[in-house]
C-alpha atoms as a PDB file:
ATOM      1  CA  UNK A   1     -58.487  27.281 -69.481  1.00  0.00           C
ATOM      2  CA  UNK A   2     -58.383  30.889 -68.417  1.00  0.00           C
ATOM      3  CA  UNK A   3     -61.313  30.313 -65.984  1.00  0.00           C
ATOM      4  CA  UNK A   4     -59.500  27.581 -64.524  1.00  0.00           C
ATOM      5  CA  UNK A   5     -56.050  29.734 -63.957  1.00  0.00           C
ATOM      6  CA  UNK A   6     -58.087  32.504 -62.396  1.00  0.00           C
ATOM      7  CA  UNK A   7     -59.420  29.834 -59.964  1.00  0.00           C
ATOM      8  CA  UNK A   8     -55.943  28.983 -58.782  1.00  0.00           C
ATOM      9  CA  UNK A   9     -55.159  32.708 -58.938  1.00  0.00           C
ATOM     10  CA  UNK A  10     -58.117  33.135 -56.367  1.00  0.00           C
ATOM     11  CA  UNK A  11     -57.380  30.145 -54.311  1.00  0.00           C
ATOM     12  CA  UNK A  12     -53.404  31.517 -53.963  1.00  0.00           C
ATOM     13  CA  UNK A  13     -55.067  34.615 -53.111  1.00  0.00           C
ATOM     14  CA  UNK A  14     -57.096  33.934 -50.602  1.00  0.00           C
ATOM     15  CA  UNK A  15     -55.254  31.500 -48.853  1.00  0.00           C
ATOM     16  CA  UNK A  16     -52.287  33.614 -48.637  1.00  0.00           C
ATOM     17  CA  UNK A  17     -55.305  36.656 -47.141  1.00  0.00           C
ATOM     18  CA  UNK A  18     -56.298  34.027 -44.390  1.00  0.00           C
ATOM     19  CA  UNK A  19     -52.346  33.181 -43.090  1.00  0.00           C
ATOM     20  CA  UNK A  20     -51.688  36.341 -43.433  1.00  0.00           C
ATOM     21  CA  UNK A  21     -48.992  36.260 -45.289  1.00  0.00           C
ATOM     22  CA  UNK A  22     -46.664  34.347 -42.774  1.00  0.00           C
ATOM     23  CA  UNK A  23     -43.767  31.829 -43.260  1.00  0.00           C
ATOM     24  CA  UNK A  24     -43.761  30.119 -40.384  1.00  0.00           C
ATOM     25  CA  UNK A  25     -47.003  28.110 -41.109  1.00  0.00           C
ATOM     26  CA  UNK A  26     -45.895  24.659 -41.900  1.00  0.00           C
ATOM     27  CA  UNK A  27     -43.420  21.902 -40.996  1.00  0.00           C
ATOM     28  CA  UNK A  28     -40.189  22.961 -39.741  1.00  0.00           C
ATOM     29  CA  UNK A  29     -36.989  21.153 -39.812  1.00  0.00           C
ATOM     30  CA  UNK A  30     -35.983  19.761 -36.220  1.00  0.00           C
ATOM     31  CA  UNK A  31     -33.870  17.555 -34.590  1.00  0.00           C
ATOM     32  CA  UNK A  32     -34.131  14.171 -34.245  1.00  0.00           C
ATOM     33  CA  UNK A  33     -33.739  12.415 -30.939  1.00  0.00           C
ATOM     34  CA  UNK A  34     -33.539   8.999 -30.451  1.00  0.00           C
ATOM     35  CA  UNK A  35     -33.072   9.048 -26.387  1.00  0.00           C
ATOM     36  CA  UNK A  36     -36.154   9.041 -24.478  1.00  0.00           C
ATOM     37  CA  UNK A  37     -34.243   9.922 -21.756  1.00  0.00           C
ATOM     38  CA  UNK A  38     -34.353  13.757 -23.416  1.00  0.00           C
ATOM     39  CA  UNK A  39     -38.626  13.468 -22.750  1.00  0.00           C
ATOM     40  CA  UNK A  40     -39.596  15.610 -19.914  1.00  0.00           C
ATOM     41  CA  UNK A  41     -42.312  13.810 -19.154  1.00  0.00           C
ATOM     42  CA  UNK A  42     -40.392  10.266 -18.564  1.00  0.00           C
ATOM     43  CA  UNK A  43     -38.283  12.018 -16.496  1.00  0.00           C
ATOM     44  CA  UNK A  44     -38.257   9.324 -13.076  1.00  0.00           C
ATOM     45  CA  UNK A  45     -39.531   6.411 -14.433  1.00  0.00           C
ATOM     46  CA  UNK A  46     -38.921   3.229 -15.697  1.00  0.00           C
ATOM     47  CA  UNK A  47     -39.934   2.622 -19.234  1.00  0.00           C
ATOM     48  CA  UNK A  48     -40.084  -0.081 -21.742  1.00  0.00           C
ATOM     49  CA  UNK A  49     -38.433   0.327 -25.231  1.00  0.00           C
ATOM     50  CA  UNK A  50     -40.400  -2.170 -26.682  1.00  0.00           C
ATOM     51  CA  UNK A  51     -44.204  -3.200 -26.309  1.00  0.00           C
ATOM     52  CA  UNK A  52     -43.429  -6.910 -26.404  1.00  0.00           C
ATOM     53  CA  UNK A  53     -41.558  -7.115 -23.108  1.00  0.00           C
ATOM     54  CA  UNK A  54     -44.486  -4.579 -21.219  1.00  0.00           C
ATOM     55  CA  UNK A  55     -46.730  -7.284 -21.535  1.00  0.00           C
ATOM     56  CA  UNK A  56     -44.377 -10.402 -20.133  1.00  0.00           C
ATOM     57  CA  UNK A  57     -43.108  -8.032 -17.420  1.00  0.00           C
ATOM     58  CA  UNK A  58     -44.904  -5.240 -14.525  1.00  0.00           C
ATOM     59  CA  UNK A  59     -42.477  -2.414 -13.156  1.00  0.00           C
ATOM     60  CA  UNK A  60     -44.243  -2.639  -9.881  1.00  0.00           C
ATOM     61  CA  UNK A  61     -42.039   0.306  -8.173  1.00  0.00           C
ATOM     62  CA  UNK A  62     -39.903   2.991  -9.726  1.00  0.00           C
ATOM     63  CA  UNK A  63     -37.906   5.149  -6.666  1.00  0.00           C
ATOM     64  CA  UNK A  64     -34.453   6.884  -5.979  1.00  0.00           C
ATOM     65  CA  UNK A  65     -32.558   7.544  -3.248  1.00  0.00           C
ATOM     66  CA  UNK A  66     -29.542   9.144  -2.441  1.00  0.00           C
ATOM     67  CA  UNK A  67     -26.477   6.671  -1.423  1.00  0.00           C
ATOM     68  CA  UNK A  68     -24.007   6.928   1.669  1.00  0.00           C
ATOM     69  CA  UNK A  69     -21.577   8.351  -0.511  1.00  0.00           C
ATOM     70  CA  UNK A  70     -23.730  10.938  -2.224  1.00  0.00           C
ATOM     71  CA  UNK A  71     -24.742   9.050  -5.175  1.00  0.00           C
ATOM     72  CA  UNK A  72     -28.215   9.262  -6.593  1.00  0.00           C
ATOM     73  CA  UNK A  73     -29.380   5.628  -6.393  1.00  0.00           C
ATOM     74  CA  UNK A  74     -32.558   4.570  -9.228  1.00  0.00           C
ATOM     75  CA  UNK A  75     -34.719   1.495  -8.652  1.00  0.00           C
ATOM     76  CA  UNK A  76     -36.697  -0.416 -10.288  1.00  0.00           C
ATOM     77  CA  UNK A  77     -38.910  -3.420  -8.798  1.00  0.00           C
ATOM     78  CA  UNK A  78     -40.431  -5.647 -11.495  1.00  0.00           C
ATOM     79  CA  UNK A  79     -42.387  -8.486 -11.837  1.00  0.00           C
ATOM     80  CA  UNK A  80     -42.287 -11.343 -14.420  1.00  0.00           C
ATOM     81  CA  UNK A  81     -45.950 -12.076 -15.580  1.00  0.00           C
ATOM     82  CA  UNK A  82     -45.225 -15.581 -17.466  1.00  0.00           C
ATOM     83  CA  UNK A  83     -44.088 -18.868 -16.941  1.00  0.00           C
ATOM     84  CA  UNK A  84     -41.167 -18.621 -18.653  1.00  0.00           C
ATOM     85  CA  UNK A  85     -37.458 -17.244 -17.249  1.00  0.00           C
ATOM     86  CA  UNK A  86     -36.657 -13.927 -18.761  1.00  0.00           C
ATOM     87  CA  UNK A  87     -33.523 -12.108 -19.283  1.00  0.00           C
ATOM     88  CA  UNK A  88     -33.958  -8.315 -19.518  1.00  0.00           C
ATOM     89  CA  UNK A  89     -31.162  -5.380 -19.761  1.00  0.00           C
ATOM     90  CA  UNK A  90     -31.763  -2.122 -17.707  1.00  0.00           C
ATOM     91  CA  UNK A  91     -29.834   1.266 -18.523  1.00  0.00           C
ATOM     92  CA  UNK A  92     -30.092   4.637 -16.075  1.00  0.00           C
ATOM     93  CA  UNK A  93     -29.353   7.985 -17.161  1.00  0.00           C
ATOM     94  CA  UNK A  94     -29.125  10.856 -14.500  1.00  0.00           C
ATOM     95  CA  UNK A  95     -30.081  14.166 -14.654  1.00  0.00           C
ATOM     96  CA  UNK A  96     -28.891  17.377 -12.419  1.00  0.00           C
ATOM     97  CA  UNK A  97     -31.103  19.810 -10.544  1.00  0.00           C
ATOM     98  CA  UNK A  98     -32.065  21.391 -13.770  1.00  0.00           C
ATOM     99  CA  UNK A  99     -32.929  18.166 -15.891  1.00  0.00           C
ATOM    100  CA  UNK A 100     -29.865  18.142 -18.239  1.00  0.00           C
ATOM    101  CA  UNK A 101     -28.347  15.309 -17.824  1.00  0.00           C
ATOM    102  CA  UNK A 102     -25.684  14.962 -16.079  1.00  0.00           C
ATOM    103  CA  UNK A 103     -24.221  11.273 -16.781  1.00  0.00           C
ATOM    104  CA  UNK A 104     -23.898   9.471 -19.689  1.00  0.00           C
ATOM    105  CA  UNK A 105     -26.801   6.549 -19.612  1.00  0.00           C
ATOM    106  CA  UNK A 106     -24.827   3.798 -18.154  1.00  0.00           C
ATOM    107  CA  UNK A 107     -23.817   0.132 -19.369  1.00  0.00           C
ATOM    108  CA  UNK A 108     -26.933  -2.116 -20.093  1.00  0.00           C
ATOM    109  CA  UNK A 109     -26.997  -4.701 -17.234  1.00  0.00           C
ATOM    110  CA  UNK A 110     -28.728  -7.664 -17.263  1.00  0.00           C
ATOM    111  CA  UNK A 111     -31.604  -9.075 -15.012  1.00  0.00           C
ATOM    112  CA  UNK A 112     -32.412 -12.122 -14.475  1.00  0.00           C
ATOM    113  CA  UNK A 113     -36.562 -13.116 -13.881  1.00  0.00           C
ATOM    114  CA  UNK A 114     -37.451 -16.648 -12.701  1.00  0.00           C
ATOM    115  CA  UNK A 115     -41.105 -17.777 -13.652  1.00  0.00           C
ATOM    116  CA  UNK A 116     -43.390 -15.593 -12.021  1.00  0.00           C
ATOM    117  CA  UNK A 117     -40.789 -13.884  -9.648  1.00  0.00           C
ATOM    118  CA  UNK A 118     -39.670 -10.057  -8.479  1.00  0.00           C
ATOM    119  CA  UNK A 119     -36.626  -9.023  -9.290  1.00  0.00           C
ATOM    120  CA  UNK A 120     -34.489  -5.978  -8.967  1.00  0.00           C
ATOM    121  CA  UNK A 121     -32.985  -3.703 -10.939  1.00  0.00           C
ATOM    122  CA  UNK A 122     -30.585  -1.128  -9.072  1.00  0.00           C
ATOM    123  CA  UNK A 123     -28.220   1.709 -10.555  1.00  0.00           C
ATOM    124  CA  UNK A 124     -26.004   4.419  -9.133  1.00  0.00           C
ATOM    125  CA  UNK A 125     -24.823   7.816 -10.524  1.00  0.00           C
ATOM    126  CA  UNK A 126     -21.199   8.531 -10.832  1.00  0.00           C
ATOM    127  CA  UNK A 127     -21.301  12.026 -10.141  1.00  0.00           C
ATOM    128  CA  UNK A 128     -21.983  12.843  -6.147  1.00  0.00           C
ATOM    129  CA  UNK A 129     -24.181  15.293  -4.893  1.00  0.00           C
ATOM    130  CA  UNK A 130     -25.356  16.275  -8.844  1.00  0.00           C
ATOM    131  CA  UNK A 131     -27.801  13.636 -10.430  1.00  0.00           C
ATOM    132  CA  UNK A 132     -31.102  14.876  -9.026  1.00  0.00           C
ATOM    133  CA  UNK A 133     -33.394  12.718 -11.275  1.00  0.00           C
ATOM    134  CA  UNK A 134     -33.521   9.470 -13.111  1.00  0.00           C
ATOM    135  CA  UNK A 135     -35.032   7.463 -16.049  1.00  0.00           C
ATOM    136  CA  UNK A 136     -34.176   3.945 -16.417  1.00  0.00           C
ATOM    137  CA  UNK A 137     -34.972   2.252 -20.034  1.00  0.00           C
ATOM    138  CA  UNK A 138     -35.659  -1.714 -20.067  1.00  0.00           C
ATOM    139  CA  UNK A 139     -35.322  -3.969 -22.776  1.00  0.00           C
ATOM    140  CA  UNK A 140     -35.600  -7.574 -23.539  1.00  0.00           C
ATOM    141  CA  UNK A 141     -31.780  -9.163 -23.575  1.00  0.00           C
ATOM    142  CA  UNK A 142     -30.811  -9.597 -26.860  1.00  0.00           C
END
């Protein structure tokens, strides 16, 4: 028994020697997010929230441009891969110069695919002359 409490007594020991005594080793508390539109990385794209729909449907073009009137325009081209009509909703949410966002996402709006067609999905910011980027989420209509 006493062999087997100096073992632990060791272990402690020397795992405490090889961290060197720090804290921050570990998981750490955080901050869930459940917008992908916060992911750097996605950041002027068009992404699918679920799997399911990424196979029926091909985002063949992703773009932006700015509008007459100073808007920031997102796009999304996309291309229904069955034989079946499909009704999908698209959101956009812009971001300013330094990738905070600066609009809300917007209303989910709904597409319409025929069989084996191209449709188009097309959003504008609110704010002119601020939204520098996009990211537009797609979803099959519920």
């Amino acid at each position: 028994m006493i062999h087997r409490s100096l073992a632990v007594v060791t272990l402690f020991i020397g795992l405490t020697a090889c961290y060197g005594g720090r804290t921050d080793q570990g998981p750490v508390a955080g901050t869930r997010i459940d917008d992908p539109a916060f992911s750097a990385g996605q950041i002027n794209s068009a992404n699918f929230l679920d799997r399911s729909i990424a196979r029926k449907v091909e985002v063949l073009l992703n773009d932006a441009d700015r509008a007459p009137g100073g808007t920031l325009e997102a796009i999304a081209l996309l291309r229904n891969r069955t034989s079946k009509p499909l009704v999908l909703e698209g959101r956009t949410t812009f971001f300013d110069k330094d990738r905070f966002p600066s609009d809300g996402p917007t209303a989910w709006q709904k597409i319409f695919l025929a069989p084996h067609s191209r449709g188009i999905y097309r959003e504008r910011s609110t704010k002119v002359n601020e939204a520098s980027y996009y990211y537009i989420e797609l979803r099959e209509a519920k």
